[in-house]
C-alpha atoms as a PDB file:
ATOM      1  CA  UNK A   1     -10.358  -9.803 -13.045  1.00  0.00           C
ATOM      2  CA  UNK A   2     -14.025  -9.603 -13.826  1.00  0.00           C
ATOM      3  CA  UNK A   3     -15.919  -6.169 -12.781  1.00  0.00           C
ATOM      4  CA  UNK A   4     -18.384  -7.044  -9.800  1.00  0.00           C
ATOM      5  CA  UNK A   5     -22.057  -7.488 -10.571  1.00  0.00           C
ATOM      6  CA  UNK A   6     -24.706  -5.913  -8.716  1.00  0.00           C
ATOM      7  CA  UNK A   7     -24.983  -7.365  -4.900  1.00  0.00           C
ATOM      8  CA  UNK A   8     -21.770  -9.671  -5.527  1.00  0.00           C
ATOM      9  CA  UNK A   9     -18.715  -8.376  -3.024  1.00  0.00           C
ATOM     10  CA  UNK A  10     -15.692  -6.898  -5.040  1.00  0.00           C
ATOM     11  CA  UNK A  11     -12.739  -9.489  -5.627  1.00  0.00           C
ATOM     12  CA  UNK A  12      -9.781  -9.687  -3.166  1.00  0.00           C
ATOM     13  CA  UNK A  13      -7.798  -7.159  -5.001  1.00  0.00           C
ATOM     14  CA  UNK A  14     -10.159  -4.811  -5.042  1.00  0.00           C
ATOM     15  CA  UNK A  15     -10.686  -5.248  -1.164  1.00  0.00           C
ATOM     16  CA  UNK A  16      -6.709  -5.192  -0.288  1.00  0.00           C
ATOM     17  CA  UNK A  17      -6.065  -1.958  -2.948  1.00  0.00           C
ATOM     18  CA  UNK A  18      -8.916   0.074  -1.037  1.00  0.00           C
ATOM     19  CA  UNK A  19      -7.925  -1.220   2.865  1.00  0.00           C
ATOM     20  CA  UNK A  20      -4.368  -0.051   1.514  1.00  0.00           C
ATOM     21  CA  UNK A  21      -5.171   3.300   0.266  1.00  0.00           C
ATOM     22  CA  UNK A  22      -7.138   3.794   3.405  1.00  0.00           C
ATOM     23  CA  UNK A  23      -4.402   2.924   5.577  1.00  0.00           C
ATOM     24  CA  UNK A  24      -1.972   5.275   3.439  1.00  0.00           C
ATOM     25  CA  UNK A  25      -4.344   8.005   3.554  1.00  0.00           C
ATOM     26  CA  UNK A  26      -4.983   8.003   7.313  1.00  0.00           C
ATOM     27  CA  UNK A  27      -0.736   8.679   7.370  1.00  0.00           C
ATOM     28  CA  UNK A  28      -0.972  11.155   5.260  1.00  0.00           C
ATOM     29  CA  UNK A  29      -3.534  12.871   7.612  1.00  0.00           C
ATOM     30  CA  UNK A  30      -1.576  11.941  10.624  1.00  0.00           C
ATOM     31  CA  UNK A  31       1.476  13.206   9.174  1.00  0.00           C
ATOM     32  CA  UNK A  32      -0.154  16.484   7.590  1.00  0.00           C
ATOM     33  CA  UNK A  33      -1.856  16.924  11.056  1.00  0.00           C
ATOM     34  CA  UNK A  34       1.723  16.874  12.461  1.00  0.00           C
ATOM     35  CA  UNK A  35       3.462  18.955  10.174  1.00  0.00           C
ATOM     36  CA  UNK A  36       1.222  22.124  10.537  1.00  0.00           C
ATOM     37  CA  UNK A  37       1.345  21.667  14.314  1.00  0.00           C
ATOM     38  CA  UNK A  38       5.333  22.646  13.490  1.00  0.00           C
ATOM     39  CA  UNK A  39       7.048  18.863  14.196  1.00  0.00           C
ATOM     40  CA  UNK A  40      10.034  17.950  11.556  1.00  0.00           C
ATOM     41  CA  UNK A  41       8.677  16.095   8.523  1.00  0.00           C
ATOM     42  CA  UNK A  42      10.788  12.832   9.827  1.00  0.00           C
ATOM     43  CA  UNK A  43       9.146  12.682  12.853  1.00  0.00           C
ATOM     44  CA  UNK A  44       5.957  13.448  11.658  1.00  0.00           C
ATOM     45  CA  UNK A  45       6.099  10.711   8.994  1.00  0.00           C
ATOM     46  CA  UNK A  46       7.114   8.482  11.970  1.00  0.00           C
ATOM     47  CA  UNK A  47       4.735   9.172  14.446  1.00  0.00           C
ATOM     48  CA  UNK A  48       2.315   9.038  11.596  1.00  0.00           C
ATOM     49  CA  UNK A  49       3.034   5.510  11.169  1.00  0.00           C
ATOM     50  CA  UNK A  50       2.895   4.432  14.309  1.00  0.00           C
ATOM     51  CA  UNK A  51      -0.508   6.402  15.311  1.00  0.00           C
ATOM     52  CA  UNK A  52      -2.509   4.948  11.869  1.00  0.00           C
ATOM     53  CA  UNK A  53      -2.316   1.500  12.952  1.00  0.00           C
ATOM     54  CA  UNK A  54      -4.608   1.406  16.180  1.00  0.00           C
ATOM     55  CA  UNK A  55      -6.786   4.257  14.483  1.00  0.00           C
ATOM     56  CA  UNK A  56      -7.052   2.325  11.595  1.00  0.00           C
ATOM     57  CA  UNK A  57      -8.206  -0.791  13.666  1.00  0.00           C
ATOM     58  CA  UNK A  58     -11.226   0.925  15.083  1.00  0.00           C
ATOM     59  CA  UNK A  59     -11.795   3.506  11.788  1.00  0.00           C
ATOM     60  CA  UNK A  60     -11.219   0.953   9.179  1.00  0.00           C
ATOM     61  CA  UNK A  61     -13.579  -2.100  10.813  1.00  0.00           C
ATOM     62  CA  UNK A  62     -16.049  -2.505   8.070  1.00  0.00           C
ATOM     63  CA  UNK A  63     -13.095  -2.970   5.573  1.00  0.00           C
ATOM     64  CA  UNK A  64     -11.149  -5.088   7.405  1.00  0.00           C
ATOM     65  CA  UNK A  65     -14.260  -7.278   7.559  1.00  0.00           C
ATOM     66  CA  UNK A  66     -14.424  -6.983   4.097  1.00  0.00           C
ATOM     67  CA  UNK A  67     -10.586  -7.980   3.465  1.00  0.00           C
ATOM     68  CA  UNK A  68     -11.035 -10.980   6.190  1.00  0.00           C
ATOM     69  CA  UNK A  69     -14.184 -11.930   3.943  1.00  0.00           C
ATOM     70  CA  UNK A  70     -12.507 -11.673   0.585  1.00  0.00           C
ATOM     71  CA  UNK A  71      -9.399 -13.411   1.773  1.00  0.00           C
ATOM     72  CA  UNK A  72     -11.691 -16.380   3.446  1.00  0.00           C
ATOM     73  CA  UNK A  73     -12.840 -17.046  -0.128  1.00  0.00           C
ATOM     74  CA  UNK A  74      -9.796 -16.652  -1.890  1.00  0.00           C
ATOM     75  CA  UNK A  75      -8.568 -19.463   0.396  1.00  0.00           C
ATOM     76  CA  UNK A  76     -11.231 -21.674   0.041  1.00  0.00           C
ATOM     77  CA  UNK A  77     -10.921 -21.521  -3.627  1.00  0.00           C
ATOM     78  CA  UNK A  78      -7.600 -22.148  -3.441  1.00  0.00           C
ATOM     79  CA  UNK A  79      -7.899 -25.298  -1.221  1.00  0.00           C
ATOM     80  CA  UNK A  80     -10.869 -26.778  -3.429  1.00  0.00           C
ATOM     81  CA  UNK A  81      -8.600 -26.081  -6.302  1.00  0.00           C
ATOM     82  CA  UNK A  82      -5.768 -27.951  -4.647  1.00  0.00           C
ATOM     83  CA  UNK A  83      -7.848 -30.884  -3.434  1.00  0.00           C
ATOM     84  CA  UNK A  84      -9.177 -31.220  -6.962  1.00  0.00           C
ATOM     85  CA  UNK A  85      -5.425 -30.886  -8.397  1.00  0.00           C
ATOM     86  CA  UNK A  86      -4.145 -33.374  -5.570  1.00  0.00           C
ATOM     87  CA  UNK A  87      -7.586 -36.022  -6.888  1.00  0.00           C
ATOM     88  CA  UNK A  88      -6.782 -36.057 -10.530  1.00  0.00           C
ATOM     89  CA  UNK A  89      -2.780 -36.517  -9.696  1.00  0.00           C
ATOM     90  CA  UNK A  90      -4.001 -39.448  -7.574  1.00  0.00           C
ATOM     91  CA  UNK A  91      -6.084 -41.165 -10.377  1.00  0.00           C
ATOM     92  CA  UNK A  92      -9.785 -40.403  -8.608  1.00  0.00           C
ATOM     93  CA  UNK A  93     -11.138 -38.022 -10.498  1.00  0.00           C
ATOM     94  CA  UNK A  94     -12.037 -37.548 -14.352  1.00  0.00           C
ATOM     95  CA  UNK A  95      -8.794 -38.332 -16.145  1.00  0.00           C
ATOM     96  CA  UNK A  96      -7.812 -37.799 -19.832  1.00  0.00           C
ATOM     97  CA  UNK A  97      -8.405 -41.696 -20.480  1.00  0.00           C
ATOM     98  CA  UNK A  98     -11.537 -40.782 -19.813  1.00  0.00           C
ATOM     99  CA  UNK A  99     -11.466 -38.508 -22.862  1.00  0.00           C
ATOM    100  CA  UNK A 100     -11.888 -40.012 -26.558  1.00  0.00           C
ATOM    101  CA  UNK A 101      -8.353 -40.545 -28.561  1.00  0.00           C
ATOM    102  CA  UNK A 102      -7.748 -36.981 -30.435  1.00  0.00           C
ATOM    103  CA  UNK A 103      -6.957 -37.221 -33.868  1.00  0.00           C
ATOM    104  CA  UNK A 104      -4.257 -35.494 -35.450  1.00  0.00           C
ATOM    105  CA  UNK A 105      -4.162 -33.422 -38.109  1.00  0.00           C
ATOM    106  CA  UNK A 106      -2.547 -36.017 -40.373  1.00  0.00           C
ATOM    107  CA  UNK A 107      -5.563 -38.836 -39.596  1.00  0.00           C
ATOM    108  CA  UNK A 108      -3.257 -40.077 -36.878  1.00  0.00           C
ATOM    109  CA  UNK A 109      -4.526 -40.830 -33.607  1.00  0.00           C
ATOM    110  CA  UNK A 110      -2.481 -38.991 -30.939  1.00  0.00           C
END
């Protein structure tokens, strides 16, 4: 994947790796919370869990908008590149007819 240029968002696996760390590092603070308050490390993994997802709804926004955005364009690149697939299977767009003959390496045309 191609580094980001200046004022260009950062690709869709950049997005989803930072949301994900974010997520993972809210349990870890959850959990840590827990564990010097005295709770077992099972239950303060679990609790954990369960407490990061609402907090990282309303902590997390601006990334998620980011990771909605990012996976918005992913799929509308996708469905061009289908649409565009699905064309040239159907004849309609430029096929290799189109193209001149190649020649092969013995003079032959292929």
């Amino acid at each position: 994947m191609a580094s980001p240029s200046a004022g260009q968002d950062p690709g869709l696996g950049v997005t989803v790796a930072l949301y994900t760390l974010a997520r993972l590092g809210l349990v870890a603070v959850v959990t840590a919370l827990l564990l010097v308050a005295g709770a077992p490390l099972v239950i303060s993994v679990l609790v954990g869990l369960i407490v990061a997802l609402p907090l990282s709804m309303v902590l997390f926004r601006g990334l998620r908008g980011r990771l909605d955005t990012a996976l918005a364009a992913a799929q509308h690149r996708r469905a061009t590149e289908r649409d565009a697939l699905r064309a040239r299977l159907r004849g309609e767009g430029p096929s290799a007819s189109d193209e001149p003959p190649q020649q092969e390496p013995d003079g032959r045309q292929g």
